[in-house]
N, C-alpha and C. Protein backbone atom coordinates (compact mmCIF):
# COMPACT_ATOMS: atom_id res chain seq x y z
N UNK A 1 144.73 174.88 176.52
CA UNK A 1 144.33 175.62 175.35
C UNK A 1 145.05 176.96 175.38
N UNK A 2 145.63 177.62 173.93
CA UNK A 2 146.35 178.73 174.16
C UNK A 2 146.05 179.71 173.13
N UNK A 3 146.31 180.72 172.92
CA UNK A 3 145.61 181.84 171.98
C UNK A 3 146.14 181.06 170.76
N UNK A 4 146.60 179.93 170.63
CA UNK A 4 146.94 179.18 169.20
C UNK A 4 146.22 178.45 168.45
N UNK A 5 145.37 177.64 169.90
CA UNK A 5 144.87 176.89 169.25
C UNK A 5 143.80 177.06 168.26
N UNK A 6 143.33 175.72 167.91
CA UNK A 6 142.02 175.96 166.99
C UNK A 6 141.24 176.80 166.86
N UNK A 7 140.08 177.75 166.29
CA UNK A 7 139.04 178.51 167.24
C UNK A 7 138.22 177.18 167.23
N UNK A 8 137.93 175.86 166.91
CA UNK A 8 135.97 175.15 167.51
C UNK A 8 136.94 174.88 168.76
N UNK A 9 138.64 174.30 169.36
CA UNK A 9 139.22 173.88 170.04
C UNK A 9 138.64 174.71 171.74
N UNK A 10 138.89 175.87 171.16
CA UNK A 10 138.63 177.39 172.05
C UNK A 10 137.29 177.59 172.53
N UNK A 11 136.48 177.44 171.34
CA UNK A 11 134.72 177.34 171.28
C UNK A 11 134.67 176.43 172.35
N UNK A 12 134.87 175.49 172.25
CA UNK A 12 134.58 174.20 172.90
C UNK A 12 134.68 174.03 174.88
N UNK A 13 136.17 175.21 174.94
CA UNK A 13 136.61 174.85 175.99
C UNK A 13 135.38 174.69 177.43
N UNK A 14 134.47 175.57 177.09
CA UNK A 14 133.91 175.67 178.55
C UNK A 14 133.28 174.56 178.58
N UNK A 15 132.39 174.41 177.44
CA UNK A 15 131.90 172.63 177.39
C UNK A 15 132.46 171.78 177.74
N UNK A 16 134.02 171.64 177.03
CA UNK A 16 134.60 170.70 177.68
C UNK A 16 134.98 170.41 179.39
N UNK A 17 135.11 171.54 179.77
CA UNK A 17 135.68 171.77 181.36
C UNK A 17 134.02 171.29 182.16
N UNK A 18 133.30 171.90 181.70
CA UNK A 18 131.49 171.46 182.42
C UNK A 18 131.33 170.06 182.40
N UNK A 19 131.94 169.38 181.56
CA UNK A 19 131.32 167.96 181.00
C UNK A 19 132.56 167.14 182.10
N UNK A 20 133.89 167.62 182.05
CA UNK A 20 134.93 167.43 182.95
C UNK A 20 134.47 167.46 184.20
N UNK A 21 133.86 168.33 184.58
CA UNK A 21 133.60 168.69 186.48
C UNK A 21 132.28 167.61 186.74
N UNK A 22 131.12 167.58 185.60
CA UNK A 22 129.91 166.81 186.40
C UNK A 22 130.86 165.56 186.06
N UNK A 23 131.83 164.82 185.64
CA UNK A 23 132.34 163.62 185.53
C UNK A 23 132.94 163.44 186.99
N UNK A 24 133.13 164.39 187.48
CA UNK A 24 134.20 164.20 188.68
C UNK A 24 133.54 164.63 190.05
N UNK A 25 132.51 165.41 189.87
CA UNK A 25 131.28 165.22 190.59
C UNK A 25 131.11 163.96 190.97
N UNK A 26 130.27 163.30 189.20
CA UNK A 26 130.26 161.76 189.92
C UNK A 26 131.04 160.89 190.47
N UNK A 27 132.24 160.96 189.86
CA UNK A 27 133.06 160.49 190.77
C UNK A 27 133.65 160.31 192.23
N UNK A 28 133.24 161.75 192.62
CA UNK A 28 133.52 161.91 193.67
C UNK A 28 132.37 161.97 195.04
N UNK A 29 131.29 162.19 194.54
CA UNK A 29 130.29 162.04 195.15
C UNK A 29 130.33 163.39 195.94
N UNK A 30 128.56 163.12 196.12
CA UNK A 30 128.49 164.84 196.99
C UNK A 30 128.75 164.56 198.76
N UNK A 31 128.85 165.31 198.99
CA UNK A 31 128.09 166.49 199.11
C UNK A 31 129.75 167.40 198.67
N UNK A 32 130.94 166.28 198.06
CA UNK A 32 131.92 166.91 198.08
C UNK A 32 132.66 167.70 196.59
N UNK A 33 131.33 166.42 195.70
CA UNK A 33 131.34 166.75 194.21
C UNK A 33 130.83 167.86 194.10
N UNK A 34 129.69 168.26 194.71
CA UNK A 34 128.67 169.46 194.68
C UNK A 34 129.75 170.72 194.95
N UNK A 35 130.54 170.74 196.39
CA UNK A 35 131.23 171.52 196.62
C UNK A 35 132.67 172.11 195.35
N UNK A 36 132.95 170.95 194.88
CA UNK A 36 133.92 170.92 193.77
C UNK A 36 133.60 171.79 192.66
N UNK A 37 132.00 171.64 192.00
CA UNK A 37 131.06 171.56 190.93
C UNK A 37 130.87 173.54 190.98
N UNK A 38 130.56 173.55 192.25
CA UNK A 38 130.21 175.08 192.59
C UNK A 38 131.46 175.73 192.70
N UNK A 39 132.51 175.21 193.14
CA UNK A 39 133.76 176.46 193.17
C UNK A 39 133.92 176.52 191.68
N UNK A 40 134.15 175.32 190.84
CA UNK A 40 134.57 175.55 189.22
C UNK A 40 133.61 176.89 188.89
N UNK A 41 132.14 176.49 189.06
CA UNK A 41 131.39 177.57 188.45
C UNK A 41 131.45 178.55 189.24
N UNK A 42 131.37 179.23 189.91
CA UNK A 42 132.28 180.16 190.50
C UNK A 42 133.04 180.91 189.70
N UNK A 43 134.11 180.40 189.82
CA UNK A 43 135.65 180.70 188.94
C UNK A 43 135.12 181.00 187.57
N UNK A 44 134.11 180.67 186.84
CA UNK A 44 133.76 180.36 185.52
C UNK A 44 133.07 181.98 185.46
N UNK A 45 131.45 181.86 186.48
CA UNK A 45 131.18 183.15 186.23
C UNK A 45 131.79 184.71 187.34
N UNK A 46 133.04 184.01 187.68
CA UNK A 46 133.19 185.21 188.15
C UNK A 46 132.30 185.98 189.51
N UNK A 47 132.33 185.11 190.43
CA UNK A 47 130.96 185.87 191.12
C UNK A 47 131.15 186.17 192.42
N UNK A 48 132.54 185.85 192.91
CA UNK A 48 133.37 186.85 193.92
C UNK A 48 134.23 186.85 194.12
N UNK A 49 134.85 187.60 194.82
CA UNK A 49 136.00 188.22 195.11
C UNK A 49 137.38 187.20 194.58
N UNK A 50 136.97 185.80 195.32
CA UNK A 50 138.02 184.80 195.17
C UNK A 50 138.13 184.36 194.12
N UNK A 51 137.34 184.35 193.45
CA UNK A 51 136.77 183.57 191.70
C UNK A 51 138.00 185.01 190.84
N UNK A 52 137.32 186.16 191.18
CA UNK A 52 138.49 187.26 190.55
C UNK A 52 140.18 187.11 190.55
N UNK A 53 140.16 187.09 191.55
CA UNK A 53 141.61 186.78 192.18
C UNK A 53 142.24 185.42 191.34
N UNK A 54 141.32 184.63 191.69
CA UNK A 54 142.36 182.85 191.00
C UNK A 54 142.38 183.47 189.52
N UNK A 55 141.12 184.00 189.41
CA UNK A 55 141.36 183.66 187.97
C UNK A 55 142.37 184.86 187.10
N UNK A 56 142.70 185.86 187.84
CA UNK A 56 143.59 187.10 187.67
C UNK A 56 145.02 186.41 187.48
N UNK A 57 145.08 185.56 189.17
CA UNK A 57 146.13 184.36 188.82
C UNK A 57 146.90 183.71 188.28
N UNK A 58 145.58 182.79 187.18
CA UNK A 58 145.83 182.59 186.12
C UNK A 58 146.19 182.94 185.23
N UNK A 59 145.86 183.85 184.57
CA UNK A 59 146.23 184.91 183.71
C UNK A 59 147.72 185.20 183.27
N UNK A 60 147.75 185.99 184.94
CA UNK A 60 148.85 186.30 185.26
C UNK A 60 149.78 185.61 185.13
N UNK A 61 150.16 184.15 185.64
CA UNK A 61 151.01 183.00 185.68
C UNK A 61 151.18 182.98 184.27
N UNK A 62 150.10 183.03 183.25
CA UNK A 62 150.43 182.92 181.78
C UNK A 62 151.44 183.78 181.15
N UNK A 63 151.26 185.10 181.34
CA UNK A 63 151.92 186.11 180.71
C UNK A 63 153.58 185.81 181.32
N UNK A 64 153.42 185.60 182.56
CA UNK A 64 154.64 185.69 183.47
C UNK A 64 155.63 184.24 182.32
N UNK A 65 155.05 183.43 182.30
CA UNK A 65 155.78 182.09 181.68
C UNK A 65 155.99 182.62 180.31
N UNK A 66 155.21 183.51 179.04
CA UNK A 66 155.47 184.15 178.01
C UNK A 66 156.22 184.90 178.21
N UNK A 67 156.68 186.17 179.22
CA UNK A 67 157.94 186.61 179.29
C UNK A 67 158.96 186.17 179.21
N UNK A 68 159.07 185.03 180.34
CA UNK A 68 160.32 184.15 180.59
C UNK A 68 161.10 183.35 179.25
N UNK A 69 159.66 182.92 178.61
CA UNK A 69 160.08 182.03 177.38
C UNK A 69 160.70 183.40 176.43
N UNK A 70 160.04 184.13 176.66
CA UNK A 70 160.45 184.95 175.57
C UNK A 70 162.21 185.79 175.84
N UNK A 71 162.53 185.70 177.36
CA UNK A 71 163.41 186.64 177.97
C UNK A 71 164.53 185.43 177.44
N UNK A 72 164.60 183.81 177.52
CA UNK A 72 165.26 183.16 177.15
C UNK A 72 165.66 182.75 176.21
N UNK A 73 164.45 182.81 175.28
CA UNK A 73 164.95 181.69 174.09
C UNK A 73 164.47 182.64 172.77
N UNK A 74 163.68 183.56 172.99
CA UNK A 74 163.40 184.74 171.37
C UNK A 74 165.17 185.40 171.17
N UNK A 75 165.20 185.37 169.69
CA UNK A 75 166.50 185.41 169.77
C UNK A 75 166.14 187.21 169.05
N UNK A 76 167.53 187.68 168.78
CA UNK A 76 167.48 189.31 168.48
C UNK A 76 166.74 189.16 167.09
N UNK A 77 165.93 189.97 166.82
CA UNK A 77 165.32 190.13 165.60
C UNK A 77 166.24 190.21 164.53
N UNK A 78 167.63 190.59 164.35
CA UNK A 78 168.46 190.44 163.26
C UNK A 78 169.29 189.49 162.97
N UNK A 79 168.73 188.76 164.03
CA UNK A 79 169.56 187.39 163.87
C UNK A 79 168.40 186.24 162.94
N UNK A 80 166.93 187.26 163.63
CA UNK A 80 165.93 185.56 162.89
C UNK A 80 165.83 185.64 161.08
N UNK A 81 165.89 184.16 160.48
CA UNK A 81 166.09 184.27 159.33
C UNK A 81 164.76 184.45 158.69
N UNK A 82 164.85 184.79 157.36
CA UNK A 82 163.82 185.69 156.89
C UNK A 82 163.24 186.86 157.04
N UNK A 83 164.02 187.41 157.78
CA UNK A 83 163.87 188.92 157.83
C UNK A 83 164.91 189.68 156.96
N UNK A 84 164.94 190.80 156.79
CA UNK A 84 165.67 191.42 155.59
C UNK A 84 166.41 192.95 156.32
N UNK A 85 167.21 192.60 156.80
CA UNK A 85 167.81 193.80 157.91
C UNK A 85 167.46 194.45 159.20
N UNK A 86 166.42 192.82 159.74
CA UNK A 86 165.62 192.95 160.84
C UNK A 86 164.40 193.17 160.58
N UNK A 87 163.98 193.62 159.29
CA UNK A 87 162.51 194.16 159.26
C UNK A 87 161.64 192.42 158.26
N UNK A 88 160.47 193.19 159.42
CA UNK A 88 159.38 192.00 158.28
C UNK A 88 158.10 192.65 158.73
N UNK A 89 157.34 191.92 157.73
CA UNK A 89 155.91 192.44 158.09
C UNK A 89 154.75 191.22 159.40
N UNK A 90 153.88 192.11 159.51
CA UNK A 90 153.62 191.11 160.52
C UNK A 90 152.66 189.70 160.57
N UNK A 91 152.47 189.25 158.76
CA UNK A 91 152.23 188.27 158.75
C UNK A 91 153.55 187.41 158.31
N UNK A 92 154.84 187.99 157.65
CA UNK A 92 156.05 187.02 157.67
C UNK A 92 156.58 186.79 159.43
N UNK A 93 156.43 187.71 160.24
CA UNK A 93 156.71 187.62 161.53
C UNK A 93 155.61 186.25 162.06
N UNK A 94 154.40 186.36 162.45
CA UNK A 94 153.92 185.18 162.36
C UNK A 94 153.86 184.02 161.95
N UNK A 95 154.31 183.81 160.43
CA UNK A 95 154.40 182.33 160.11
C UNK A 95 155.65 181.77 160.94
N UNK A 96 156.74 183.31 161.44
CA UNK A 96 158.54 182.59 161.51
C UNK A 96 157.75 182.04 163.17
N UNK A 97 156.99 182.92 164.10
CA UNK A 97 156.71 182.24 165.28
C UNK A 97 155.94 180.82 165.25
N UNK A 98 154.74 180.59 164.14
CA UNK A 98 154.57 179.05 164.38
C UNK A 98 155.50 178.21 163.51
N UNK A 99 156.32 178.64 163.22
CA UNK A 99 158.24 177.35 162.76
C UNK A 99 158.47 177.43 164.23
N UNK A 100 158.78 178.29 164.72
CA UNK A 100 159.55 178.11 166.16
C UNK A 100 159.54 179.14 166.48
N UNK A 101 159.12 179.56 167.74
CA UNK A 101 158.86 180.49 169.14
C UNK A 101 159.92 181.09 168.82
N UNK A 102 161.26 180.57 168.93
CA UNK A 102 162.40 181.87 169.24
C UNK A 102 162.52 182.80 167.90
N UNK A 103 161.36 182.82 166.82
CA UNK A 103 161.73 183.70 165.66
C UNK A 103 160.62 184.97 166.28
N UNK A 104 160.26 184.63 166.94
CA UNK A 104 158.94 185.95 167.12
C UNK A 104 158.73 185.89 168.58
N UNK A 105 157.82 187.12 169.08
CA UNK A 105 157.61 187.14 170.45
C UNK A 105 156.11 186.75 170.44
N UNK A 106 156.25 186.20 171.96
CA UNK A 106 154.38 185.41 172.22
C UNK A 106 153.51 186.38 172.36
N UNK A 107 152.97 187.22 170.72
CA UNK A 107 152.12 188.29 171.06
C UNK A 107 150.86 188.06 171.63
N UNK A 108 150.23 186.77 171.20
CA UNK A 108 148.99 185.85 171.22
C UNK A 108 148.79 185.97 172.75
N UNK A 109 149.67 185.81 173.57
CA UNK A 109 149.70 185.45 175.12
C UNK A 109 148.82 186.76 175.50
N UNK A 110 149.49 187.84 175.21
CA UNK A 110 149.70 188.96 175.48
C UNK A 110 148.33 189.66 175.23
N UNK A 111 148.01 189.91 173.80
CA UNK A 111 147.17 190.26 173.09
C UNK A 111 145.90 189.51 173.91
N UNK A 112 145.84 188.29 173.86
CA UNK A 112 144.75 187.64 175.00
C UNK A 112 144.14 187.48 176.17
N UNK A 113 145.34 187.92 177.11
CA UNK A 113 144.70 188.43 178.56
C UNK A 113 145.25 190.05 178.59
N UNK A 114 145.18 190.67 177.85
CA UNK A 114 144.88 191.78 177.83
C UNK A 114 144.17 192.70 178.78
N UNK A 115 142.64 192.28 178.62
CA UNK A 115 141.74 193.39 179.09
C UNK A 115 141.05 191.75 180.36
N UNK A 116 141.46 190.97 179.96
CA UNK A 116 141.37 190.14 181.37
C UNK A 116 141.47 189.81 182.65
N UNK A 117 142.31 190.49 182.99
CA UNK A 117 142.59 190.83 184.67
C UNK A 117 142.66 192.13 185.41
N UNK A 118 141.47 191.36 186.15
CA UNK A 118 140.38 192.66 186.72
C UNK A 118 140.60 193.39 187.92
N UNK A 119 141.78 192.11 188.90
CA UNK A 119 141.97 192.87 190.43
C UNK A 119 143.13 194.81 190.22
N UNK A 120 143.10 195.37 191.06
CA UNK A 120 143.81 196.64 190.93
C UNK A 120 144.88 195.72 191.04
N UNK A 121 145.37 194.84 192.11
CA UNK A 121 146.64 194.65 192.61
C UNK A 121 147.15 194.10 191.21
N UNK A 122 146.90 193.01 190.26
CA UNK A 122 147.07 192.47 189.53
C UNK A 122 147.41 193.29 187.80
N UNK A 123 146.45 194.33 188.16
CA UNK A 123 146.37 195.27 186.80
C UNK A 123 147.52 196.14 186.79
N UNK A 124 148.30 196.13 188.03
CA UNK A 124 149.24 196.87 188.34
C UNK A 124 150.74 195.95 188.09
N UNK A 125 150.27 194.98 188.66
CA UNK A 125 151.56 193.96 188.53
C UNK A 125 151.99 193.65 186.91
N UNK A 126 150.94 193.25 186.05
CA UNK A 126 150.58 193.46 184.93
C UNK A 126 151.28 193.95 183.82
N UNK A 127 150.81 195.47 184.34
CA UNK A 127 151.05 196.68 183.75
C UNK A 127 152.84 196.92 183.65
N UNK A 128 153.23 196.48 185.19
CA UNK A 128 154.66 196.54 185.12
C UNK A 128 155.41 195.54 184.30
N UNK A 129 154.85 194.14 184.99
CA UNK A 129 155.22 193.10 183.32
C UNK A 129 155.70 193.43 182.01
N UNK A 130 154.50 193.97 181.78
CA UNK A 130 154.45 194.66 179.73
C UNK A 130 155.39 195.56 179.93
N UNK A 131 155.71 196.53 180.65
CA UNK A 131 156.41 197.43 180.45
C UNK A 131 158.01 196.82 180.33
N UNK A 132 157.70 195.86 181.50
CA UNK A 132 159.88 195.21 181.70
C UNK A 132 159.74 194.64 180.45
N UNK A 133 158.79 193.87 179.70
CA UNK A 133 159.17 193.16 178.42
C UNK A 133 159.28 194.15 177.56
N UNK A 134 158.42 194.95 177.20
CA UNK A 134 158.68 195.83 176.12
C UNK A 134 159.98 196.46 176.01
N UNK A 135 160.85 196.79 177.33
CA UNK A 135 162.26 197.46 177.47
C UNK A 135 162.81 196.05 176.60
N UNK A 136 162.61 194.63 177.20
CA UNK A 136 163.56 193.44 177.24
C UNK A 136 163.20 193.60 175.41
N UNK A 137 161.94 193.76 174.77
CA UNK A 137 161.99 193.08 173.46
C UNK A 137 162.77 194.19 172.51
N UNK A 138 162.87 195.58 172.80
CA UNK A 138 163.63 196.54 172.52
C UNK A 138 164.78 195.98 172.01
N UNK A 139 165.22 195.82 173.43
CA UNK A 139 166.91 195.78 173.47
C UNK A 139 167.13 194.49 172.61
N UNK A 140 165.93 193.38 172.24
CA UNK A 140 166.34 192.71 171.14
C UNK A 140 165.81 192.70 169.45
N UNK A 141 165.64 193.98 169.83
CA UNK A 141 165.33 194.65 167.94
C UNK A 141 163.62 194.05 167.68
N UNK A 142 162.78 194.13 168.44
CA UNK A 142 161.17 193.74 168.80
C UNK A 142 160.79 194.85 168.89
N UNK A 143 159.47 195.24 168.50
CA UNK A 143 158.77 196.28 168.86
C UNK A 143 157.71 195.79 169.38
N UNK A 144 156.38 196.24 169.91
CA UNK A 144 155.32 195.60 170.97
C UNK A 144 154.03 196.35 170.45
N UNK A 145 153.34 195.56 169.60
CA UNK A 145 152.34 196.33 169.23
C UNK A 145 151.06 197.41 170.29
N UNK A 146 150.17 197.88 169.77
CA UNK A 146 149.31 198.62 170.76
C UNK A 146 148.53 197.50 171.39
N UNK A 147 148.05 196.86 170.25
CA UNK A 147 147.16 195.42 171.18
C UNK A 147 147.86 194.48 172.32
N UNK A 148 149.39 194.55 172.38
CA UNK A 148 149.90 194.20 173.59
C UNK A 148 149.97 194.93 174.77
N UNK A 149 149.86 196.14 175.03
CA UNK A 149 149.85 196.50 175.91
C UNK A 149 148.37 196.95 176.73
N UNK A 150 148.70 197.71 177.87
CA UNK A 150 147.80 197.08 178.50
C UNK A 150 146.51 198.31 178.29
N UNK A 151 145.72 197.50 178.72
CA UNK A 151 144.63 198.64 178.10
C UNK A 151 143.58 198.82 179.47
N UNK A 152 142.94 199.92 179.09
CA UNK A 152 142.59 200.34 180.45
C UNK A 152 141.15 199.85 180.76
């Protein structure tokens, strides 16, 4: 699931993942399903140290793969069509990203784990991320709204 999808798609997700784990619970039987059942929820509410961390992780791994896509294949803003001397507004900028990724940058990624990752080490790593992209989307005629960056 990605800041694209559906919102009931999004609604749905934790249901779906709960209904996923007691399936594999049963499947797997305890005392090893149980063990399985409790790290997910864990991770879900957040309730130590390690649960923070994976799930910072995660996050993280996301944004990191939205850079990359974006460092490769977003092409210079005066090159994408339908813009009018590079400039557009930011609902013509959006429709050109769901035609195809390389007309716009993955603000959605961005904009979404935002205020999500909680470790210092991570908020730091982060922080430097947004900053190397924001130089990278520069230098290709992109600007980076306030909701992308990182917030405190």
């Amino acid at each position: 699931i990605t800041p694209h999808c559906e919102e009931g798609l999004v609604a749905t997700k934790y249901d779906k993942e709960k209904e996923a784990m007691v399936k594999i619970r049963e499947v797997v039987g305890d005392p090893l399903g149980l063990e399985l059942y409790e790290l997910w929820k864990e991770y879900e509410e957040q309730t130590t140290t390690e649960a923070i961390y994976c799930k910072d992780i995660d996050k993280f791994e996301m944004i990191v793969q939205g850079y990359e896509y974006e460092k490769e294949h977003l092409r210079p803003r005066a090159e994408v069509e339908g813009t009018k001397n590079g400039s557009s507004n930011d609902d013509e900028e959006e429709e050109a990203h769901k035609r195809d990724v390389s007309n716009g940058p993955l603000r959605g990624f961005f904009v979404s784990t935002n205020k999500s990752i909680k470790s210092p080490l991570f908020r730091r790593l982060d922080r430097e991320l947004r900053e190397k992209r924001e130089a990278m989307l520069q230098k290709k005629g992109w600007s980076v709204t306030e909701e992308e960056r990182q917030k405190s």
